[in-house]
PDB file of N, CA and C in Angstrom:
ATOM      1  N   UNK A   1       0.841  -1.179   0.000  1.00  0.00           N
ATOM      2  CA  UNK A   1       0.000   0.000   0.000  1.00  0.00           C
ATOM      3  C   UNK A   1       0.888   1.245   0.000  1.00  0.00           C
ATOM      4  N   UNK A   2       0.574   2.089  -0.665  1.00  0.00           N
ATOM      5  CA  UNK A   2       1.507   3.349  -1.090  1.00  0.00           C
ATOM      6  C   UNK A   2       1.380   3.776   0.305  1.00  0.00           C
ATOM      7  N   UNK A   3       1.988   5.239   0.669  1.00  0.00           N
ATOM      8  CA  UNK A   3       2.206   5.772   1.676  1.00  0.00           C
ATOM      9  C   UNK A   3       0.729   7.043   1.853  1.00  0.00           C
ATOM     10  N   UNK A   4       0.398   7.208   2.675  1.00  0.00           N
ATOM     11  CA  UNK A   4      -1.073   8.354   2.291  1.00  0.00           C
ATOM     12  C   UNK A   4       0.017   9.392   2.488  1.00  0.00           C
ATOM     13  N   UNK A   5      -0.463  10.936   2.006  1.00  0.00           N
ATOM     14  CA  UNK A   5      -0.456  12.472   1.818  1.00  0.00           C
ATOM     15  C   UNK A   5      -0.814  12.450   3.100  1.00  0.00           C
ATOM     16  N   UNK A   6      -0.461  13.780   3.602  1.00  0.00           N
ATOM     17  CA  UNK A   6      -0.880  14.706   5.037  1.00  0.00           C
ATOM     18  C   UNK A   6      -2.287  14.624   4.902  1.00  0.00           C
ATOM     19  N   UNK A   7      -2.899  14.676   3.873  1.00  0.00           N
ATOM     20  CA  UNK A   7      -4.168  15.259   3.426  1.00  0.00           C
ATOM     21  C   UNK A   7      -5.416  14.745   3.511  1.00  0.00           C
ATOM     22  N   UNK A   8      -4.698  13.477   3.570  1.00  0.00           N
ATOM     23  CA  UNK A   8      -5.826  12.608   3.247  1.00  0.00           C
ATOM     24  C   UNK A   8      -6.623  12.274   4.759  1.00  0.00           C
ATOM     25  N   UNK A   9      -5.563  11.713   5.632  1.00  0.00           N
ATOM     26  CA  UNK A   9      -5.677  11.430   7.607  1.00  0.00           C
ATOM     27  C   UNK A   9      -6.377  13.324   7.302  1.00  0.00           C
ATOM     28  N   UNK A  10      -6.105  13.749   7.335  1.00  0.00           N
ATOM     29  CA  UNK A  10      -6.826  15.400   7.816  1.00  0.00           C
ATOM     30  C   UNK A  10      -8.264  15.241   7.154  1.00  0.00           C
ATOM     31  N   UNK A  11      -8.354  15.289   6.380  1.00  0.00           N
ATOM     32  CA  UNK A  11      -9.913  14.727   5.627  1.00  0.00           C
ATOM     33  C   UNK A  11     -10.556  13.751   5.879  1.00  0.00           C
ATOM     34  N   UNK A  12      -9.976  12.608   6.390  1.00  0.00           N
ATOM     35  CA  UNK A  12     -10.846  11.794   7.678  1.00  0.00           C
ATOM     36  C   UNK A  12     -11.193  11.835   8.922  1.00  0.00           C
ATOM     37  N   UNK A  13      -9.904  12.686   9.516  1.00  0.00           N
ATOM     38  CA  UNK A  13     -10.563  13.143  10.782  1.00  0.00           C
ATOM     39  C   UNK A  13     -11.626  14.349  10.656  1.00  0.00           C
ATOM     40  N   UNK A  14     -11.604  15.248   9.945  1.00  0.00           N
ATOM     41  CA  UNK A  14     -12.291  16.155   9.687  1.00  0.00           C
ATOM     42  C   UNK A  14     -14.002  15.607   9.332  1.00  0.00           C
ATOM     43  N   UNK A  15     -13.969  14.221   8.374  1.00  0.00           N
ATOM     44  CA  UNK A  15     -15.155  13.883   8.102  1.00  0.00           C
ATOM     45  C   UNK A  15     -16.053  12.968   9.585  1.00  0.00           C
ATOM     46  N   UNK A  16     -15.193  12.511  10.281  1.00  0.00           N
ATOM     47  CA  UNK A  16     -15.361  11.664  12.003  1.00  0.00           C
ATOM     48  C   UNK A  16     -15.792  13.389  12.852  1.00  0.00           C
ATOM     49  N   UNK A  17     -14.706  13.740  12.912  1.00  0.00           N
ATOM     50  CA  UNK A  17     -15.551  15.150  13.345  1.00  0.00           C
ATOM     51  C   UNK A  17     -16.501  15.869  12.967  1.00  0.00           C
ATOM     52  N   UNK A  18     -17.330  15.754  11.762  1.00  0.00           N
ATOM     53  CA  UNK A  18     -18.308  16.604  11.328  1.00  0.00           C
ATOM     54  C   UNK A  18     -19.835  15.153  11.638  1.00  0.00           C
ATOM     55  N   UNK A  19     -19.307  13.749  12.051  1.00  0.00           N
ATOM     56  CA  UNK A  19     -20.183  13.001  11.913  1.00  0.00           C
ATOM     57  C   UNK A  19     -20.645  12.953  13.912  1.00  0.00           C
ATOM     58  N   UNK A  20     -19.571  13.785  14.266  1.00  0.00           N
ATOM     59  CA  UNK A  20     -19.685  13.933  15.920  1.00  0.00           C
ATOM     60  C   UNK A  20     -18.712  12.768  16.995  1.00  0.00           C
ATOM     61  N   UNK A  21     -17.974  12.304  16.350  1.00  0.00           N
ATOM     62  CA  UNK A  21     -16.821  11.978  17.160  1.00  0.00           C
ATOM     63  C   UNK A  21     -16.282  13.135  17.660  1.00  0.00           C
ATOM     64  N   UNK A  22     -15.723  12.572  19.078  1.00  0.00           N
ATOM     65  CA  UNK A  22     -14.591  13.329  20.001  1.00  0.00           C
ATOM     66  C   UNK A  22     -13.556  13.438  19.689  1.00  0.00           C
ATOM     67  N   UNK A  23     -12.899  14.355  19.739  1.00  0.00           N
ATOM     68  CA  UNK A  23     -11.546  14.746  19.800  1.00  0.00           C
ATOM     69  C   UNK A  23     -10.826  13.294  20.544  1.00  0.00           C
ATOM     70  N   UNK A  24     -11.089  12.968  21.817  1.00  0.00           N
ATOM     71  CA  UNK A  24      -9.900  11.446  21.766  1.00  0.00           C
ATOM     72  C   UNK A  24     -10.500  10.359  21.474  1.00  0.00           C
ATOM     73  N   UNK A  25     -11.392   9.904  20.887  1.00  0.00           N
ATOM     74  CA  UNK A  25     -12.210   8.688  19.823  1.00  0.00           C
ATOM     75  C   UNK A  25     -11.274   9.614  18.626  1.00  0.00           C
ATOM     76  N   UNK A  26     -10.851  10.111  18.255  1.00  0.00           N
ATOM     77  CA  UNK A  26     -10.326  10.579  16.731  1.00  0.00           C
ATOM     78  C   UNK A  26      -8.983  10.521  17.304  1.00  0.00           C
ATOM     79  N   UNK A  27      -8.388  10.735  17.972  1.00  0.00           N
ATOM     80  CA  UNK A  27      -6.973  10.993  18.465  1.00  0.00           C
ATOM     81  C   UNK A  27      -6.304   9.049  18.355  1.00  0.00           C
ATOM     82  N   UNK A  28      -7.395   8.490  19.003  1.00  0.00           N
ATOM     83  CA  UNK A  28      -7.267   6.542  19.411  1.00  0.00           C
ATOM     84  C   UNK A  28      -7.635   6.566  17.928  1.00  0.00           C
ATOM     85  N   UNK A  29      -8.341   6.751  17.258  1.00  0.00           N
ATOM     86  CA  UNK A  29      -8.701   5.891  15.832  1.00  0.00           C
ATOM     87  C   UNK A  29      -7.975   6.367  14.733  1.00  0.00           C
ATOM     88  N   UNK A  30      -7.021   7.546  14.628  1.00  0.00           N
ATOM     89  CA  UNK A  30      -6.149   7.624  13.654  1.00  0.00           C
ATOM     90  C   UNK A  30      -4.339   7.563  14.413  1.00  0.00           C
ATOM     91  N   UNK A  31      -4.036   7.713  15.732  1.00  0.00           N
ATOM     92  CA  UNK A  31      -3.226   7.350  16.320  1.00  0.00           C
ATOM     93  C   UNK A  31      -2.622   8.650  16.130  1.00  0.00           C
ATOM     94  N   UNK A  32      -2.868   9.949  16.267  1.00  0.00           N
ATOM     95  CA  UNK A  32      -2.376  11.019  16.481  1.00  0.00           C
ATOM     96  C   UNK A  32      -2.508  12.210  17.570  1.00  0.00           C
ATOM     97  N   UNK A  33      -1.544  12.975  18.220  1.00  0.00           N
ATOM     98  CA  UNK A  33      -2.067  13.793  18.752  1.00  0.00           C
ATOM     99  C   UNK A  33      -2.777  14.595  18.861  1.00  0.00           C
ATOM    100  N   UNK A  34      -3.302  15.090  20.289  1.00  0.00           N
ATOM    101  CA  UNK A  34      -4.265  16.029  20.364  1.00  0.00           C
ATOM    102  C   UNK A  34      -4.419  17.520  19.082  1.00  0.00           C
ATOM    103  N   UNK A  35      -3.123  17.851  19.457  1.00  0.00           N
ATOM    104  CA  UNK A  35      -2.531  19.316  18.334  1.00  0.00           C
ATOM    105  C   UNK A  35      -3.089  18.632  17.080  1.00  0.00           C
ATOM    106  N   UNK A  36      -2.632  17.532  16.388  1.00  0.00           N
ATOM    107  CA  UNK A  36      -2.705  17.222  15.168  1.00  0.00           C
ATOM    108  C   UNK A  36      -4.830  16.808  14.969  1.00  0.00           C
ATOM    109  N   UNK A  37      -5.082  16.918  15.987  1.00  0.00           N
ATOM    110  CA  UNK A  37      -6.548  16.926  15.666  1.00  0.00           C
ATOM    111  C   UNK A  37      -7.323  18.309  15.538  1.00  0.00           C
ATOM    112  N   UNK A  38      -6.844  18.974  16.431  1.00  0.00           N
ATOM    113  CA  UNK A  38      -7.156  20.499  16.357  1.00  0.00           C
ATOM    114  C   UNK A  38      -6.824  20.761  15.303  1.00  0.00           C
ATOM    115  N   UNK A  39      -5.593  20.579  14.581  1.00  0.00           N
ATOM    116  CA  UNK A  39      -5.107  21.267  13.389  1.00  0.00           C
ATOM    117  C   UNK A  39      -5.809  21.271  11.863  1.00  0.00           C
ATOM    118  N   UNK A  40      -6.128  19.758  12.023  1.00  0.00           N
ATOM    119  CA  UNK A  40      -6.709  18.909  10.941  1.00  0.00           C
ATOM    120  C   UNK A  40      -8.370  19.619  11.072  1.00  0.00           C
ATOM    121  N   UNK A  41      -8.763  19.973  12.342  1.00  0.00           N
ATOM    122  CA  UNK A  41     -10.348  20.478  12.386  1.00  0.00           C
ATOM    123  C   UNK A  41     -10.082  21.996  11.485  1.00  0.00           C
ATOM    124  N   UNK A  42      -9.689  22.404  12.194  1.00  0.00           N
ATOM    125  CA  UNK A  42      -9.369  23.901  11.680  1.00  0.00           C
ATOM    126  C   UNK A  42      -8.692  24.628  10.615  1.00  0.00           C
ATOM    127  N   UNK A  43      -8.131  23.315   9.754  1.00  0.00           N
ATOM    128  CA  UNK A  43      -7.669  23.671   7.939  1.00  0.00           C
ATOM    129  C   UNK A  43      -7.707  22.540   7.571  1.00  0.00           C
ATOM    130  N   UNK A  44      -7.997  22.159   6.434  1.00  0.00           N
ATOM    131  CA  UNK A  44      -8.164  20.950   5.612  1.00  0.00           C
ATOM    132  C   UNK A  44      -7.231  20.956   5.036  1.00  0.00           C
ATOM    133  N   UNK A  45      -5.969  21.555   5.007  1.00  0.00           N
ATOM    134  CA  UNK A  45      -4.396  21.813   4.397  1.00  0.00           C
ATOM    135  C   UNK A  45      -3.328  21.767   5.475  1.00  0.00           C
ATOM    136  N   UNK A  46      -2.686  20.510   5.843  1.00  0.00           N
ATOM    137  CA  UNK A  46      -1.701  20.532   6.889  1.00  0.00           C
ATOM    138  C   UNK A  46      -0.733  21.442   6.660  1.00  0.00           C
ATOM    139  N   UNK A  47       0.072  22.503   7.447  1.00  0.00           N
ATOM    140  CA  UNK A  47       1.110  23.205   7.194  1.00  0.00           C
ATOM    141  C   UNK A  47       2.204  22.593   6.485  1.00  0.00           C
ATOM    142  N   UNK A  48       3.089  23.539   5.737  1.00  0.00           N
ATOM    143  CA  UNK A  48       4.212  23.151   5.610  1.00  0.00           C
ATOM    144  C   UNK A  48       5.338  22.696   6.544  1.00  0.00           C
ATOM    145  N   UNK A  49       6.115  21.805   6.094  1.00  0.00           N
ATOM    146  CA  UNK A  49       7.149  21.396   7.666  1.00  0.00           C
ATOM    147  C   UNK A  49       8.302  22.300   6.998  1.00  0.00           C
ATOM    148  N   UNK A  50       8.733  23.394   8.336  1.00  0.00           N
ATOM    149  CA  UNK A  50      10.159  24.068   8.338  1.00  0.00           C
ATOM    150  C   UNK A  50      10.898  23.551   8.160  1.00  0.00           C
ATOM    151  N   UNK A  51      11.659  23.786   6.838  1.00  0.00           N
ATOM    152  CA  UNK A  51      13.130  23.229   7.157  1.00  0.00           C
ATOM    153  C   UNK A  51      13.844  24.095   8.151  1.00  0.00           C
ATOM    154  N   UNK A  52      14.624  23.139   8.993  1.00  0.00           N
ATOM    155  CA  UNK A  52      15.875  23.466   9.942  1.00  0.00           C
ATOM    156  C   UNK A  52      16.734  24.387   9.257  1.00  0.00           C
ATOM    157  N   UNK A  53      17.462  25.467   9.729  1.00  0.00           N
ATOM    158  CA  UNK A  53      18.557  25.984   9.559  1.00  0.00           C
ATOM    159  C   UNK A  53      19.710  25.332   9.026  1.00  0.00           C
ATOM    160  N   UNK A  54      20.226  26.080   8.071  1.00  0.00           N
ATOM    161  CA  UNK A  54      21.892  24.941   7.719  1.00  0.00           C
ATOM    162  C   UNK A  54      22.602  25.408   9.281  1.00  0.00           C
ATOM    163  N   UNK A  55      23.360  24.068   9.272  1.00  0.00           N
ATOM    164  CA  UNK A  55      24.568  24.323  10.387  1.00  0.00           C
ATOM    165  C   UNK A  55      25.732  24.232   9.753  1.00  0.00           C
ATOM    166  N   UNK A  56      26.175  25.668  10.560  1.00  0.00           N
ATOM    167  CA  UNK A  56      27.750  25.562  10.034  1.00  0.00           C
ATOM    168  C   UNK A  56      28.631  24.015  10.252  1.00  0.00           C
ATOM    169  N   UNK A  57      29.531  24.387   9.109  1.00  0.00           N
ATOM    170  CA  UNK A  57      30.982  23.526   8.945  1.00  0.00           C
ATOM    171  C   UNK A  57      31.885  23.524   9.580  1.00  0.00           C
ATOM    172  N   UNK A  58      32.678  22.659  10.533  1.00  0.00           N
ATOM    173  CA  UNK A  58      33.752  22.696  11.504  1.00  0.00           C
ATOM    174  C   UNK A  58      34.709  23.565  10.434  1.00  0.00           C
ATOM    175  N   UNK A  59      34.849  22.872   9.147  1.00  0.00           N
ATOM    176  CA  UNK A  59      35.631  22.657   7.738  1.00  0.00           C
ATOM    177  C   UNK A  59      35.222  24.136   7.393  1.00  0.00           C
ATOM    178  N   UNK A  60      34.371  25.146   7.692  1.00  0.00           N
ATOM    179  CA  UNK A  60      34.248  26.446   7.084  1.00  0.00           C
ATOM    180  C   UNK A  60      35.961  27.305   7.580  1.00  0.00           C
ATOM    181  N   UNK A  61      36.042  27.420   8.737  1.00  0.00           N
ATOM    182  CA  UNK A  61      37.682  28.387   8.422  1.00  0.00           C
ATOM    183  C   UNK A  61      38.602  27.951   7.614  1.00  0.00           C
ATOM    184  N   UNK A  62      38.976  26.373   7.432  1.00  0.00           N
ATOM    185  CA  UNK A  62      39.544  26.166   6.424  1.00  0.00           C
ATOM    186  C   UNK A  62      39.483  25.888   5.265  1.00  0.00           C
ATOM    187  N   UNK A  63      38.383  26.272   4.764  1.00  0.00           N
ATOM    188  CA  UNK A  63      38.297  26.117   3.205  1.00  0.00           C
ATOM    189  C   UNK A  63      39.011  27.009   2.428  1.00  0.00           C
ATOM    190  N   UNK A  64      39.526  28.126   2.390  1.00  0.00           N
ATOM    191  CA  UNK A  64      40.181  28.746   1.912  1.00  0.00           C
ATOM    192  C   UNK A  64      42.142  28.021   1.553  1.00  0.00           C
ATOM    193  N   UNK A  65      42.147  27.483   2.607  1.00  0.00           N
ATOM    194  CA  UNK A  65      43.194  26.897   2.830  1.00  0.00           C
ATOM    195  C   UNK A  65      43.296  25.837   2.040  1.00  0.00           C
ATOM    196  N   UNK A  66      41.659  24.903   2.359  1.00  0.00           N
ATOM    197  CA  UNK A  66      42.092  23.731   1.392  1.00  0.00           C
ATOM    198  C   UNK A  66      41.683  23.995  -0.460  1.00  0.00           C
ATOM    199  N   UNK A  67      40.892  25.435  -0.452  1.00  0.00           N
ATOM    200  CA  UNK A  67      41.149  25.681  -2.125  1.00  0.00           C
ATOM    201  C   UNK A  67      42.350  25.894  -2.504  1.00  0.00           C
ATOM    202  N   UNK A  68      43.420  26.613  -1.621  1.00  0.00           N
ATOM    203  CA  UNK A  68      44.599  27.027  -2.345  1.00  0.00           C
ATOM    204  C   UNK A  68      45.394  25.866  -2.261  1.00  0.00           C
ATOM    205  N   UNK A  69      45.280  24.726  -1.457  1.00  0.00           N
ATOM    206  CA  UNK A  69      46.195  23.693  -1.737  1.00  0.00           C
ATOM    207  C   UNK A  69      45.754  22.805  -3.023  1.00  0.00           C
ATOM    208  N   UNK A  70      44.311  22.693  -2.975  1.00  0.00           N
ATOM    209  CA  UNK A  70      43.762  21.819  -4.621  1.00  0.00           C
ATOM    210  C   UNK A  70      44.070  23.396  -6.109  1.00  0.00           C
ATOM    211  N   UNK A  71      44.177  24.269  -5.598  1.00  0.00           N
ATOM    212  CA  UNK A  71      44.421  24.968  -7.262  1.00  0.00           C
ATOM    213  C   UNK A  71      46.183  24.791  -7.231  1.00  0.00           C
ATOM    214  N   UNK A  72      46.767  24.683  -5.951  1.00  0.00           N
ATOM    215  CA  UNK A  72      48.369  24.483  -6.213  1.00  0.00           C
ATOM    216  C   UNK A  72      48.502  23.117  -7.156  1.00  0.00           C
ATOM    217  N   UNK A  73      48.086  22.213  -6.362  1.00  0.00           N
ATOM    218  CA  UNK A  73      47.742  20.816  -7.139  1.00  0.00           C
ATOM    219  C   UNK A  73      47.470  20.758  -8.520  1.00  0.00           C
ATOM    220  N   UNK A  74      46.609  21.670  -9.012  1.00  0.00           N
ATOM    221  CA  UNK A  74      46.215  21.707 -10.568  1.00  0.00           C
ATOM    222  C   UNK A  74      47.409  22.151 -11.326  1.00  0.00           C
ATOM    223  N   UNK A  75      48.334  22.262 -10.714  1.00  0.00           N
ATOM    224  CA  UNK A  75      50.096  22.345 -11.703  1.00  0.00           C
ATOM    225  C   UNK A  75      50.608  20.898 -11.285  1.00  0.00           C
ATOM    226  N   UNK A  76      50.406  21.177 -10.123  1.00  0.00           N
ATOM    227  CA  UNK A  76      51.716  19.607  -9.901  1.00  0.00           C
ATOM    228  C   UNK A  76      50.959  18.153 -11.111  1.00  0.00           C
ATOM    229  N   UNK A  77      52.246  17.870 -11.193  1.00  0.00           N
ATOM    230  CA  UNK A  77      51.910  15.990 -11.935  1.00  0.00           C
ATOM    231  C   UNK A  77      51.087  15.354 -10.966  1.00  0.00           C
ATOM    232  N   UNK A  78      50.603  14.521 -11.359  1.00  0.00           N
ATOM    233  CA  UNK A  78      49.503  13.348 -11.467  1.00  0.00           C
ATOM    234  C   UNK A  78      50.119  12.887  -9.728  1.00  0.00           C
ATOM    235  N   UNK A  79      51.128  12.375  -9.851  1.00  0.00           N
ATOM    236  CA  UNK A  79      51.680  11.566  -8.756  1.00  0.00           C
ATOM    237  C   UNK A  79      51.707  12.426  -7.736  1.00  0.00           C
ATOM    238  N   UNK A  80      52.096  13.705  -7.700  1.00  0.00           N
ATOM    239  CA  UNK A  80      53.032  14.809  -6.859  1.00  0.00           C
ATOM    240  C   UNK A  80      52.014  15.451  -5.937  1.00  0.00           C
ATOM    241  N   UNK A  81      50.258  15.140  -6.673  1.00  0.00           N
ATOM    242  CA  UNK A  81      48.799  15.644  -5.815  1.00  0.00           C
ATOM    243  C   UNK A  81      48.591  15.300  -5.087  1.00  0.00           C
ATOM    244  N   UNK A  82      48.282  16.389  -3.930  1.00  0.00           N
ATOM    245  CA  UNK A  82      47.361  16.214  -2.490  1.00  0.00           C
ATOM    246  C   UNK A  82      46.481  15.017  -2.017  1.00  0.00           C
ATOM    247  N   UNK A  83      46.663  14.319  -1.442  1.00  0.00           N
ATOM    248  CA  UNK A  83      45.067  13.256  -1.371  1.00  0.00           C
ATOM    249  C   UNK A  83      44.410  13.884  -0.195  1.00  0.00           C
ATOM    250  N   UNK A  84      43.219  13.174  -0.109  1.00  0.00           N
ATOM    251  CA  UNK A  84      42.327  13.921   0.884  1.00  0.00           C
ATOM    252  C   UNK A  84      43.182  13.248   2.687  1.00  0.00           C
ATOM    253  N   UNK A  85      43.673  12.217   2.492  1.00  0.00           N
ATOM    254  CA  UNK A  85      44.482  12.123   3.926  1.00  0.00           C
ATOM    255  C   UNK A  85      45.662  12.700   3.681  1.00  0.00           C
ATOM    256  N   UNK A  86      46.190  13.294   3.013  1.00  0.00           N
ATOM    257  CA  UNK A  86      47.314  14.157   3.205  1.00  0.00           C
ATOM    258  C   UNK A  86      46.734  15.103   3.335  1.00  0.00           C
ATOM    259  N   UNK A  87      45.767  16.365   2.600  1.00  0.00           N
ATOM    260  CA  UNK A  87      45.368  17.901   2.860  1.00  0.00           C
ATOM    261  C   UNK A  87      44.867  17.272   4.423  1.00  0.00           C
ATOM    262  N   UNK A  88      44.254  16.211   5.070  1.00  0.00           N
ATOM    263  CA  UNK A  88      43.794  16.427   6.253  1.00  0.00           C
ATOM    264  C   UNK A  88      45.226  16.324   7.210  1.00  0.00           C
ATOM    265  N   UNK A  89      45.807  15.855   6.900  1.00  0.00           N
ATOM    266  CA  UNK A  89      47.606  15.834   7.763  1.00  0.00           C
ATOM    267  C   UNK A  89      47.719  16.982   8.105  1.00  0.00           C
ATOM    268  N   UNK A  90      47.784  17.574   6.659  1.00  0.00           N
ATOM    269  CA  UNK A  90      48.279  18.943   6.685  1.00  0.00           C
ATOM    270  C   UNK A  90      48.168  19.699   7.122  1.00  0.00           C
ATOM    271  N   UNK A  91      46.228  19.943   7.553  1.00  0.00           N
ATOM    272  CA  UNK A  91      45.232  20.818   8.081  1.00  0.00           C
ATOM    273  C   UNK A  91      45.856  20.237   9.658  1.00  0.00           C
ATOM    274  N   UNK A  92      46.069  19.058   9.874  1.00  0.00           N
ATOM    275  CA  UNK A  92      46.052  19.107  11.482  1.00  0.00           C
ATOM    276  C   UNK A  92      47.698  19.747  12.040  1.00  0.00           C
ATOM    277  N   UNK A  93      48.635  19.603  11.275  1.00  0.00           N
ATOM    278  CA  UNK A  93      50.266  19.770  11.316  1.00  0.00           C
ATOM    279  C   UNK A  93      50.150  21.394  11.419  1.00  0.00           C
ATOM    280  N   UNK A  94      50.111  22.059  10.143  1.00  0.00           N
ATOM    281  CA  UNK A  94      50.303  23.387   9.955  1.00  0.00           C
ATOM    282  C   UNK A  94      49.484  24.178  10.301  1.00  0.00           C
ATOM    283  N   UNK A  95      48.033  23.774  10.694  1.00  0.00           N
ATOM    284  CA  UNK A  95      47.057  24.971  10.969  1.00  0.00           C
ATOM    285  C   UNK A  95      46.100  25.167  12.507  1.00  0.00           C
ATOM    286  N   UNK A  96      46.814  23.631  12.815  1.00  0.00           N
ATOM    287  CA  UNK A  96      46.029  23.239  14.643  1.00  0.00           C
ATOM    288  C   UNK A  96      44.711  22.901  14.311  1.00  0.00           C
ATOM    289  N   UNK A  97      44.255  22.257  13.315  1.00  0.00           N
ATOM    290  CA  UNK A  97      42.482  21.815  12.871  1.00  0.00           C
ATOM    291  C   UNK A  97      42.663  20.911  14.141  1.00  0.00           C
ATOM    292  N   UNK A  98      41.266  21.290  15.125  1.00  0.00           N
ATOM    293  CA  UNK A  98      41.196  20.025  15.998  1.00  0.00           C
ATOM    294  C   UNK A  98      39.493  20.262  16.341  1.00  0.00           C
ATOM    295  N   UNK A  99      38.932  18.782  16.562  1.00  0.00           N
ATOM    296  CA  UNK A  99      37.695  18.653  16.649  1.00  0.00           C
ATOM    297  C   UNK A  99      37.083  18.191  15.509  1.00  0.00           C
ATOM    298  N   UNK A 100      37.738  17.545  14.327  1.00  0.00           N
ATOM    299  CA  UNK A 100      37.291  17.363  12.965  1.00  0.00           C
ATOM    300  C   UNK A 100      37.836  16.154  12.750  1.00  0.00           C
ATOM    301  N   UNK A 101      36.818  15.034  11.865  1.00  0.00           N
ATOM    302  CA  UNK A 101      37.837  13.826  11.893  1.00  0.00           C
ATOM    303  C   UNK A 101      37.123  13.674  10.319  1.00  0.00           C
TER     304      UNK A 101
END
């Protein structure tokens, strides 16, 4: 069975509520909270869900650092390039990166 829309549980409780079910007979028969019954009575369109805030990057002060070591790289030969466990060596040796693995 596919997954239901927000929309659909809101349009059944909404139709149990207009037939005179209770708020917790609707809460026990679709298995949701109180809020989510109020909500569903009072718009037939569940809200949008907020996305969260981005969280910063441990890796944000040094990015500058690790662009100028990959455009140095774009001269050196094939063999002579950075790998990602060496720029992280590097970051911990020359610049004190700590708290980042």
């Amino acid at each position: 069975m596919p997954p239901q829309s927000e929309v659909e549980p809101y349009a059944a409780i909404r139709r149990d509520a207009r037939s005179g079910m209770s708020g917790r007979a609707l809460e026990r028969k679709y298995n949701v909270g109180r809020r989510t019954v109020v909500k569903a009575i009072a718009s037939a369109w569940p809200q949008p869900r907020k996305k969260p805030p981005p969280r910063p990057s441990k890796l944000d002060p040094f990015k500058p650092v690790i662009d100028e070591i990959l455009r140095k790289d774009l001269d050196a030969p094939r063999k002579q390039r950075n790998t990602v466990k060496r720029i992280f060596a590097r970051l911990i040796d020359e610049h004190s990166m700590s708290d980042v693995s």
